[in-house]
Protein backbone atom coordinates (compact mmCIF):
# COMPACT_ATOMS: atom_id res chain seq x y z
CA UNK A 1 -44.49 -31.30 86.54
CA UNK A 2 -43.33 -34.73 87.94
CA UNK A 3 -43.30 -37.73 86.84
CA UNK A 4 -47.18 -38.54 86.35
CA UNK A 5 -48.91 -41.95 85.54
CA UNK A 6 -50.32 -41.58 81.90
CA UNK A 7 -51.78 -44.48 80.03
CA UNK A 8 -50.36 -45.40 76.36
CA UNK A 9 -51.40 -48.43 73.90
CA UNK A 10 -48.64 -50.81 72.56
CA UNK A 11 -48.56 -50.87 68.28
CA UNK A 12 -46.25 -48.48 66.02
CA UNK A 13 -42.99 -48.87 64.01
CA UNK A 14 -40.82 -49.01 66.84
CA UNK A 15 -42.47 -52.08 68.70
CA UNK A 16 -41.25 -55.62 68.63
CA UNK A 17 -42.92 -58.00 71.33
CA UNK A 18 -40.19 -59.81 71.93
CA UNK A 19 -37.86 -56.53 72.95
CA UNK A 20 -40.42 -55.49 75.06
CA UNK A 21 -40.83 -58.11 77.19
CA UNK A 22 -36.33 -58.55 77.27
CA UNK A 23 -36.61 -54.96 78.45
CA UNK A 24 -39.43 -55.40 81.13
CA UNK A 25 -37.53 -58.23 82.68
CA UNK A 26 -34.25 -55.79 83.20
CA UNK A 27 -36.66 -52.95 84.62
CA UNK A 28 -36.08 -53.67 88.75
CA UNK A 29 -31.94 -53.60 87.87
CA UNK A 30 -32.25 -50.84 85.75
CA UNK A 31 -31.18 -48.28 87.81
CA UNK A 32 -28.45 -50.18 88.91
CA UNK A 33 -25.15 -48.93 87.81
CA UNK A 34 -23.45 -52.43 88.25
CA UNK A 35 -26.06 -54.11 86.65
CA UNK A 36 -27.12 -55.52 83.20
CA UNK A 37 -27.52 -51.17 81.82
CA UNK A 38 -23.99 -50.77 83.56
CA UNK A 39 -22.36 -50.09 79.61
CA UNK A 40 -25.35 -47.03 79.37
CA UNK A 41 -24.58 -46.02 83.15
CA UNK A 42 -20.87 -45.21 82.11
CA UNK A 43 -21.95 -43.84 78.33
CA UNK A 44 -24.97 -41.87 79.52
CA UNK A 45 -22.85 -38.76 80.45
CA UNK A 46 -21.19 -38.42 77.32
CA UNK A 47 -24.04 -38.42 75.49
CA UNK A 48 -26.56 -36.47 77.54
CA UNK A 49 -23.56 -34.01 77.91
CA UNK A 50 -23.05 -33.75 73.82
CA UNK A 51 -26.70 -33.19 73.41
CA UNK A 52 -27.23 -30.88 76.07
CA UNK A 53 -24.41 -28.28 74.33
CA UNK A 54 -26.58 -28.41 70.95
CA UNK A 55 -30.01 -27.75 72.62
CA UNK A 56 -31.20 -24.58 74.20
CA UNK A 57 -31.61 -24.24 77.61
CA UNK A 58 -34.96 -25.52 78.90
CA UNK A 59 -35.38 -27.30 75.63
CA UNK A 60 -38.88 -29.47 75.93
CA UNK A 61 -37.56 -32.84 75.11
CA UNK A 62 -39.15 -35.76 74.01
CA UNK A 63 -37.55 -38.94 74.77
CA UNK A 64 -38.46 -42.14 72.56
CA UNK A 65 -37.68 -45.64 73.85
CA UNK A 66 -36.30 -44.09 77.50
CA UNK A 67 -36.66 -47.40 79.46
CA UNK A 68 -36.30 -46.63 82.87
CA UNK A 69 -35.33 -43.27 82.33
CA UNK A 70 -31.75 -43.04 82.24
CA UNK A 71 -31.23 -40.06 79.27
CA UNK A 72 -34.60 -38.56 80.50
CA UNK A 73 -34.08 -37.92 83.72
CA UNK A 74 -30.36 -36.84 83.00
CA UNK A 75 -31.43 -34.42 80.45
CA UNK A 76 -34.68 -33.20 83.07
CA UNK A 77 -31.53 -32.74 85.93
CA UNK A 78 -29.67 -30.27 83.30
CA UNK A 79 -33.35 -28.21 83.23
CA UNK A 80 -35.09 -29.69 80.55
CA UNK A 81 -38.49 -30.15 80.40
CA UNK A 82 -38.79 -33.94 79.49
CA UNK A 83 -40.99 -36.24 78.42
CA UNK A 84 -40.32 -40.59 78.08
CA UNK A 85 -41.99 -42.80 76.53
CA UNK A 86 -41.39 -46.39 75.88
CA UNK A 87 -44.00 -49.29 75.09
CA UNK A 88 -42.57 -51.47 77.91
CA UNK A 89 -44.45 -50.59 80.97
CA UNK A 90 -42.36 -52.17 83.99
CA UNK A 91 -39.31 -50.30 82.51
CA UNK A 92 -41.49 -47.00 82.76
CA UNK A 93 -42.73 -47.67 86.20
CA UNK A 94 -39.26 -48.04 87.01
CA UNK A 95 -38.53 -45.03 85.88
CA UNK A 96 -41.82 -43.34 87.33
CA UNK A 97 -40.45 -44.55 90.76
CA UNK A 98 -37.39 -43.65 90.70
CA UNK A 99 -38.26 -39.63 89.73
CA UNK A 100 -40.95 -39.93 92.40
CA UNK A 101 -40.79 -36.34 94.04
CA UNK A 102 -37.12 -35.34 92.35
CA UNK A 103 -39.23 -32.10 91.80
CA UNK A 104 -38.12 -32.41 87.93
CA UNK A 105 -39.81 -31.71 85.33
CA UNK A 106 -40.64 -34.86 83.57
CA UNK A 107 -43.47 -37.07 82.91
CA UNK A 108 -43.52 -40.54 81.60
CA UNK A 109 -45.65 -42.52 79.48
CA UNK A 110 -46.28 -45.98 78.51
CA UNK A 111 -46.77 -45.20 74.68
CA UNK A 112 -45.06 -45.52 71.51
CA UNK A 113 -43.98 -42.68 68.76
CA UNK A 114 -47.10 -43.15 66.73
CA UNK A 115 -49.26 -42.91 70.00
CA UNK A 116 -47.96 -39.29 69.65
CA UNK A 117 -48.02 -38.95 66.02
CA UNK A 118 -51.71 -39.38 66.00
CA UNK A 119 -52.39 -36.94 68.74
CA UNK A 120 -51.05 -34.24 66.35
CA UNK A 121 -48.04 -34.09 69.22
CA UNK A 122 -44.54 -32.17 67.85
CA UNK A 123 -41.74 -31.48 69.45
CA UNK A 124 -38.29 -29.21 69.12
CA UNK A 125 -35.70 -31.58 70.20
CA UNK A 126 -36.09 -35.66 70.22
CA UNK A 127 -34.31 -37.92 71.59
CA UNK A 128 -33.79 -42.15 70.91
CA UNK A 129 -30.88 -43.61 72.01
CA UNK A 130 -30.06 -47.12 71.09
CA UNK A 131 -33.19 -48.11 70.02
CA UNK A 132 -33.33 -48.25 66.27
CA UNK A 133 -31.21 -51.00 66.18
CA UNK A 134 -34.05 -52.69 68.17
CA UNK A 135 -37.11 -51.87 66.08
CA UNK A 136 -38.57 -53.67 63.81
CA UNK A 137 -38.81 -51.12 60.96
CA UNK A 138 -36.57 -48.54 60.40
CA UNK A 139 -37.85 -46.55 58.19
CA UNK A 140 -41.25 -46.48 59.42
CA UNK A 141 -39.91 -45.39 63.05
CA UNK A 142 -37.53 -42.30 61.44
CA UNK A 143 -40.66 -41.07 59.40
CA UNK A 144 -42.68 -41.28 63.32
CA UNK A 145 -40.13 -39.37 65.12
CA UNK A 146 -39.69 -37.05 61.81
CA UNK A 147 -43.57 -36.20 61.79
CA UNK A 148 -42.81 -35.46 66.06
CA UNK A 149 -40.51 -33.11 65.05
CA UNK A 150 -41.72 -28.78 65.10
CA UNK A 151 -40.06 -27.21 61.86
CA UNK A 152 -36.38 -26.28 62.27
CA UNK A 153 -36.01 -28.77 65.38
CA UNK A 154 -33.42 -31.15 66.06
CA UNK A 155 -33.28 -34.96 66.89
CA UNK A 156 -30.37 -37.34 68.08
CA UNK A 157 -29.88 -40.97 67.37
CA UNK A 158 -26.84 -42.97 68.75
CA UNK A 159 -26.82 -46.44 67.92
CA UNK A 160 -24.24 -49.12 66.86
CA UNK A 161 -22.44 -49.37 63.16
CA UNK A 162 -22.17 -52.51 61.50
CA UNK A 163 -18.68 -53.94 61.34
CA UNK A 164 -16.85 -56.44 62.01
CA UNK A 165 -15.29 -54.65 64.77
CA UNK A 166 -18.57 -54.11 66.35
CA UNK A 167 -19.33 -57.54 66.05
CA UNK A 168 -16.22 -59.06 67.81
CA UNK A 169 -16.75 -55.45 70.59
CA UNK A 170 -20.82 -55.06 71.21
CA UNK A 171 -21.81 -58.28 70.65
CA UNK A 172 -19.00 -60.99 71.35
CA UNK A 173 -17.48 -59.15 73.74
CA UNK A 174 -20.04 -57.51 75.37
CA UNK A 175 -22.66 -60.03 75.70
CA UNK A 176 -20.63 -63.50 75.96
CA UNK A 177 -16.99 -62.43 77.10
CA UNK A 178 -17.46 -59.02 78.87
CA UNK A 179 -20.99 -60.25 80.26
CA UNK A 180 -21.62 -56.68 80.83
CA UNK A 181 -24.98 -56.91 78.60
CA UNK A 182 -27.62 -59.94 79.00
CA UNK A 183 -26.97 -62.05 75.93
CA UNK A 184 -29.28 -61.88 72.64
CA UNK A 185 -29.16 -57.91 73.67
CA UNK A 186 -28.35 -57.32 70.19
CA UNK A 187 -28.83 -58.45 66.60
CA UNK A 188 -25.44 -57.55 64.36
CA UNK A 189 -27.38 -57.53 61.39
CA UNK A 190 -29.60 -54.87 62.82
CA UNK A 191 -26.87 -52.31 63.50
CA UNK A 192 -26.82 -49.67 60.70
CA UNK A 193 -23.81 -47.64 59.06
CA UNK A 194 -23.98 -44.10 59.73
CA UNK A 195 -23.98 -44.03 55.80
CA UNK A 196 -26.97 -45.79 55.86
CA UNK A 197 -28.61 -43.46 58.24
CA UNK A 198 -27.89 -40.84 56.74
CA UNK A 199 -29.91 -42.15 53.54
CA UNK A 200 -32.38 -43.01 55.56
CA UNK A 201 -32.67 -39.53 57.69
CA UNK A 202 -32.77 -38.13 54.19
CA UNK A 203 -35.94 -40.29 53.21
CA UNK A 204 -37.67 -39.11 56.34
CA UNK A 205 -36.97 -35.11 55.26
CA UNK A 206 -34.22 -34.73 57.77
CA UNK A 207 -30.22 -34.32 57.35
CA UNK A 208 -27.43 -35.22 59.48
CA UNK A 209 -26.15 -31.75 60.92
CA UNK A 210 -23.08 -33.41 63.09
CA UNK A 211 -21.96 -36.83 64.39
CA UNK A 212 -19.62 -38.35 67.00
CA UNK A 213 -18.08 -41.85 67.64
CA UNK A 214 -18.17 -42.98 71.10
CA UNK A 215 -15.74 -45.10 71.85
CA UNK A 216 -15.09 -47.04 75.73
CA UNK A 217 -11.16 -46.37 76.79
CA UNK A 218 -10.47 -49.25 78.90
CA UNK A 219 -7.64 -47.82 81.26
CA UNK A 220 -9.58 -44.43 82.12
CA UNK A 221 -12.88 -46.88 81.93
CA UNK A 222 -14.93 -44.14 80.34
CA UNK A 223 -16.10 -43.14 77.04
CA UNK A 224 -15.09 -40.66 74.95
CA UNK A 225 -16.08 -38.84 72.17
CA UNK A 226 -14.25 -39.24 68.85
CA UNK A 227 -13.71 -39.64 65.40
CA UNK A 228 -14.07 -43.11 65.67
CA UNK A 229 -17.49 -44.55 64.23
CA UNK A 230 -16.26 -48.38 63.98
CA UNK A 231 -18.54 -49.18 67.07
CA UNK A 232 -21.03 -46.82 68.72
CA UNK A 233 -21.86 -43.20 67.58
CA UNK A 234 -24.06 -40.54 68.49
CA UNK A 235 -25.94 -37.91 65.69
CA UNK A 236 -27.33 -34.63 65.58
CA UNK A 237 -29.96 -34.22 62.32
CA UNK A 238 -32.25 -31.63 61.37
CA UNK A 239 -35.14 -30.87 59.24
């Protein structure tokens, strides 16, 4: 199917008002790969490609927090049948219009994780990247997207550690030196450890089953995947 209108309600652990509304103001430059999302533009291969060699082929896909539909609509190009959701609803028309008759198969809808959860909705592979450092609980979001999640399927986080290298990078750099995110993008304290995560993928029933650093070289200007954790990373965890 295409990308459909659907109707969602806001609420859930994975809303904050105030994120909503930062993200609905970026929705018409979204798209834009020189724009305020230019750092996800450049990233979004890497991790759409890592993902795509751990899934099978034609995986259904649901995609938590997918804005404008960056990840979603990459993963529906590689045949995957997708589905995005995100509670802020000009960032999802953005992305509505800009699948308008790609012929994909992906739907969007203006809805949060629990939306789902209560429709008894479950899914073999999920997908939220960089949003947990965003919502307001945690926990509460993991044990959402856990409960989405069919037996034996798979879900992938990538978010930012908390160091002080990832302070001076993603948020000095980025937002106030770099200007290549809008600045109050991120809260430091926010960003979690991937020891951390993995204690609290463990609380929601689920284990981490492989992880990746992604780290920006500045002379190829690309990322690449590494060892390297220090500032962004990208997991794999299963139940």
């Amino acid at each position: 199917m295409q990308a459909v209108r659907d109707g969602g309600r806001a609420g859930g652990a994975g809303v904050s008002a105030r994120e909503i509304a930062r993200f609905d103001a970026l929705a018409s430059r979204w798209w834009d790969p020189d724009g305020p999302m230019k750092p996800l533009h450049r990233m979004n291969p890497l991790r759409i490609g890592w993902i795509d060699q751990r899934i099978a082929p034609a995986s259904r896909v649901l995609d938590v927090g997918c804005g404008a539909g960056l990840a979603a609509e990459a993963l529906a190009r590689r045949g995957h049948d997708v589905l995005g959701i995100d509670a802020a609803g000009a960032a999802v028309a953005a992305a509505r219009a800009h699948a308008e008759g790609s012929g994909l198969t992906l739907a969007y809808r203006d809805a949060v994780a629990g939306d789902l959860l209560a429709e008894g909705a479950r899914f073999p592979v999920i997908s939220a990247l960089e949003v947990i450092e965003h919502v307001p609980d945690p926990v509460a979001f993991l044990a959402e997207l856990a409960g989405l999640l069919e037996p034996g399927g798979t879900l992938f986080l990538s978010t930012l550690n908390r160091t002080p290298r990832s302070f001076l990078v993603a948020k000095l750099g980025a937002e106030y030196v770099m200007r290549w995110l809008p600045v109050g993008t991120h809260d430091w304290r926010r960003f979690i450890t991937p020891g951390e995560m993995g204690t609290l993928l463990r609380g929601a029933g689920l284990r981490v089953a492989d992880i990746t650093g992604l780290v920006f070289d500045p002379l190829a200007m690309r990322w690449k995947a590494g060892r390297d954790t220090g500032v962004n990373y990208l997991l794999e965890a299963t139940g």
